[in-house]
Protein backbone atom coordinates (compact mmCIF):
# COMPACT_ATOMS: atom_id res chain seq x y z
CA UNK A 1 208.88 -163.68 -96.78
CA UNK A 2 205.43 -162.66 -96.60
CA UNK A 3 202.98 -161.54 -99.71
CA UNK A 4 200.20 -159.22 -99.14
CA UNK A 5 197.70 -158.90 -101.56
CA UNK A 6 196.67 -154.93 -102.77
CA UNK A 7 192.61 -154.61 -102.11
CA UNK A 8 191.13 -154.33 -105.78
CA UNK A 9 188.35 -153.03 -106.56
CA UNK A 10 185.35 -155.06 -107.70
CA UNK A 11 185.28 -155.53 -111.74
CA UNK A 12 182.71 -155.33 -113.65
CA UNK A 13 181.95 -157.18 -117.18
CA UNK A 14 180.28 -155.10 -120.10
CA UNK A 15 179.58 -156.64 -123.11
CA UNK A 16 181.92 -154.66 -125.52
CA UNK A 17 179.49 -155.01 -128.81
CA UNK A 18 176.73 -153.13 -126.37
CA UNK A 19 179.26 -150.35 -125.64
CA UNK A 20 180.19 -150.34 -129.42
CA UNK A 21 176.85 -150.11 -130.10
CA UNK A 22 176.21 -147.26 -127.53
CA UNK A 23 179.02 -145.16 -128.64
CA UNK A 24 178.47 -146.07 -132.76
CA UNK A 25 175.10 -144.75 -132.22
CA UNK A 26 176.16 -141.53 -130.68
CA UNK A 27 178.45 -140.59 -133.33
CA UNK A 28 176.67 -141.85 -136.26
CA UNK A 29 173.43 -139.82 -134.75
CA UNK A 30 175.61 -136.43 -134.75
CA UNK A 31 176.86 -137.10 -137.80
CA UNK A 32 173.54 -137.04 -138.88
CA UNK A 33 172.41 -134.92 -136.91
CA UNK A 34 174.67 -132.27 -138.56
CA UNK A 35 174.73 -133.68 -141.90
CA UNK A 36 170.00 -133.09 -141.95
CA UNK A 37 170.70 -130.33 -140.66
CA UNK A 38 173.29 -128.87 -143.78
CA UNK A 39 170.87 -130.41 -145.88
CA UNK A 40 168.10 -128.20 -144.78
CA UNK A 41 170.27 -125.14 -144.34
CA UNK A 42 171.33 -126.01 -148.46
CA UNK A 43 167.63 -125.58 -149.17
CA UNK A 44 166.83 -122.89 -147.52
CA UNK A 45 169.58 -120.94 -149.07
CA UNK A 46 168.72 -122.48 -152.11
CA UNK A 47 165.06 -120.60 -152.04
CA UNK A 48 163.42 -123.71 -150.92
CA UNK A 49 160.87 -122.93 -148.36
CA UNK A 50 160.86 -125.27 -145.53
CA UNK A 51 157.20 -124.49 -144.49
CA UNK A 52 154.54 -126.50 -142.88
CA UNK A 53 151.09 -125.13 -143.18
CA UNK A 54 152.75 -121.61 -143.54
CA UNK A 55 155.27 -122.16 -140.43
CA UNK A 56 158.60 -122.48 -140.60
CA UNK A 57 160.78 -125.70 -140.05
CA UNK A 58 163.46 -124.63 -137.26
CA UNK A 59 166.75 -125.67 -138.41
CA UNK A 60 167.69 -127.23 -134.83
CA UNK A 61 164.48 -129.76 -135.56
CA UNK A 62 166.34 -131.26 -137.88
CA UNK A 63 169.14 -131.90 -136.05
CA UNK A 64 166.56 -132.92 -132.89
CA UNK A 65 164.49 -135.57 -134.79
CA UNK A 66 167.38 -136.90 -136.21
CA UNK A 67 169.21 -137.78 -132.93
CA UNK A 68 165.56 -138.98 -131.36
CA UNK A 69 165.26 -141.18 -134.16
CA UNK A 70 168.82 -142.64 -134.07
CA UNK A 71 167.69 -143.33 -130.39
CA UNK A 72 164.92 -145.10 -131.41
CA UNK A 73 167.20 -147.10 -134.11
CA UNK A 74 169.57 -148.08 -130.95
CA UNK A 75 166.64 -149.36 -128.83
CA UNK A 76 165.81 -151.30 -131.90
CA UNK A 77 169.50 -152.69 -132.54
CA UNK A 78 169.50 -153.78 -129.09
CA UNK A 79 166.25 -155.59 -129.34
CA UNK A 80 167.12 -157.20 -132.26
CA UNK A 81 170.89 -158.31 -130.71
CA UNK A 82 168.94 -160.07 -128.05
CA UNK A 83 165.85 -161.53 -129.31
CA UNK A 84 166.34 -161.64 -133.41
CA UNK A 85 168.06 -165.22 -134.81
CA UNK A 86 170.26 -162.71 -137.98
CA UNK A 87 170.12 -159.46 -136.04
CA UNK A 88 171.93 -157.59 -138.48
CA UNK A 89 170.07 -158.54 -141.12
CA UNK A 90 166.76 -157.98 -139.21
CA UNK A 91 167.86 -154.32 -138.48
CA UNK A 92 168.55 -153.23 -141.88
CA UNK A 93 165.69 -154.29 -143.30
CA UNK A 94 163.40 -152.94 -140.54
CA UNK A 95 165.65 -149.82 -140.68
CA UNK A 96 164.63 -149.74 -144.02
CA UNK A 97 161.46 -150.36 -144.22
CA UNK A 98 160.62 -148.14 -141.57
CA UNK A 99 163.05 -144.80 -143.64
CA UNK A 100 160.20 -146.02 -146.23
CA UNK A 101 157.36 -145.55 -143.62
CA UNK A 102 158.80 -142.11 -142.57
CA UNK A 103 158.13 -140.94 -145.99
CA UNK A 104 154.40 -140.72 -145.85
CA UNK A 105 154.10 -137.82 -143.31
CA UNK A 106 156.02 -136.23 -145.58
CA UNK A 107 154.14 -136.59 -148.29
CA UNK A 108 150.50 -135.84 -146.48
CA UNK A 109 151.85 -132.37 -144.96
CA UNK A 110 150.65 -128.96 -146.40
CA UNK A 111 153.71 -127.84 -147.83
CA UNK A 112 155.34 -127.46 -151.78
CA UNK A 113 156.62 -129.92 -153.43
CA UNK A 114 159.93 -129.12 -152.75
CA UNK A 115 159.77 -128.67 -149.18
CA UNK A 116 158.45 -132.16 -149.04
CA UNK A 117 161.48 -133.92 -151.34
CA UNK A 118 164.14 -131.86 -149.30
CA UNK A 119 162.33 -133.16 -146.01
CA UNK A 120 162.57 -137.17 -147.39
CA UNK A 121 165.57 -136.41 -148.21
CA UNK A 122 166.93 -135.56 -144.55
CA UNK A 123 165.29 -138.86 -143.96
CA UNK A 124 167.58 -140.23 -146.44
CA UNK A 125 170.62 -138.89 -145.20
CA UNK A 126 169.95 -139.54 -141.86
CA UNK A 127 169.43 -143.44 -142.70
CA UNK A 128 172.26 -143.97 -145.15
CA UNK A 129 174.80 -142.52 -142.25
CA UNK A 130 172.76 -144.01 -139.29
CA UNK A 131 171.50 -147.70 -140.45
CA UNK A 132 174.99 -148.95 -142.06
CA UNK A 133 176.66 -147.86 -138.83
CA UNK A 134 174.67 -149.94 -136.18
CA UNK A 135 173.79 -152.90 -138.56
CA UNK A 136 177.50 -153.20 -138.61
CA UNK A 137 178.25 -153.46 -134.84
CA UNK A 138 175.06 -156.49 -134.88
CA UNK A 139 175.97 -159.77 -135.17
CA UNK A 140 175.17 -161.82 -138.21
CA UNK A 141 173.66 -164.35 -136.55
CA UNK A 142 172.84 -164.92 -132.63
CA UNK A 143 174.57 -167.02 -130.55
């Protein structure tokens, strides 16, 4: 009796919490995506003008700068997985902080008063849909 072993094909090791994290932030960042972008489209049909110096917020920006930043968030989850000693803790309160930091464009633009609490509040959205999501695919503490 002889055996023959099948060829197989070479195999490759991923590290599943970096796929998690890679497919957490995609659907978190749509999520958000669409949920800025209802936000905005609630304002506008609630007479809120969402005008900068006279021009007109498109509504796709909101769902654009909403997926750019969850991009950003995800290059900073990663960092943080690899170099931080409580990454999870480390990215919320960055995440955070930086939500906090967003706010101040905001609030320098030329635009009404409501255009500029509707626009901190897509930040907020974005955030409380976005942050929670990837902190919880980070480890509490590095190995």
């Amino acid at each position: 009796m002889t055996v023959t072993a099948a060829p197989t094909a070479p195999t490759t090791t991923t590290d599943p919490r970096t796929t998690a994290l890679w497919r957490t932030a995609s659907r978190a960042g749509v999520v958000a995506a669409a949920a800025t972008t209802a936000v905005a489209a609630g304002a506008l049909a609630a007479g809120v003008p969402l005008e900068v110096d006279g021009e007109q917020i498109p509504l796709a920006g909101f769902a654009q700068l909403t997926l750019l930043c969850t991009v950003v968030g995800l290059v900073l989850a990663k960092a943080l997985a690899r170099w931080a000693s409580r990454p999870q803790r480390t990215f919320a309160v960055t995440a955070v902080a930086l939500t906090g930091l967003s706010f101040v464009p905001d609030l320098a633009i030329a635009a009404t008063s409501a255009t500029k609490v509707v626009l901190m509040a897509t930040h907020v959205v974005a955030a409380a849909l976005v942050v929670p999501a990837l902190a919880g695919r980070l480890p509490e503490r590095s190995l």
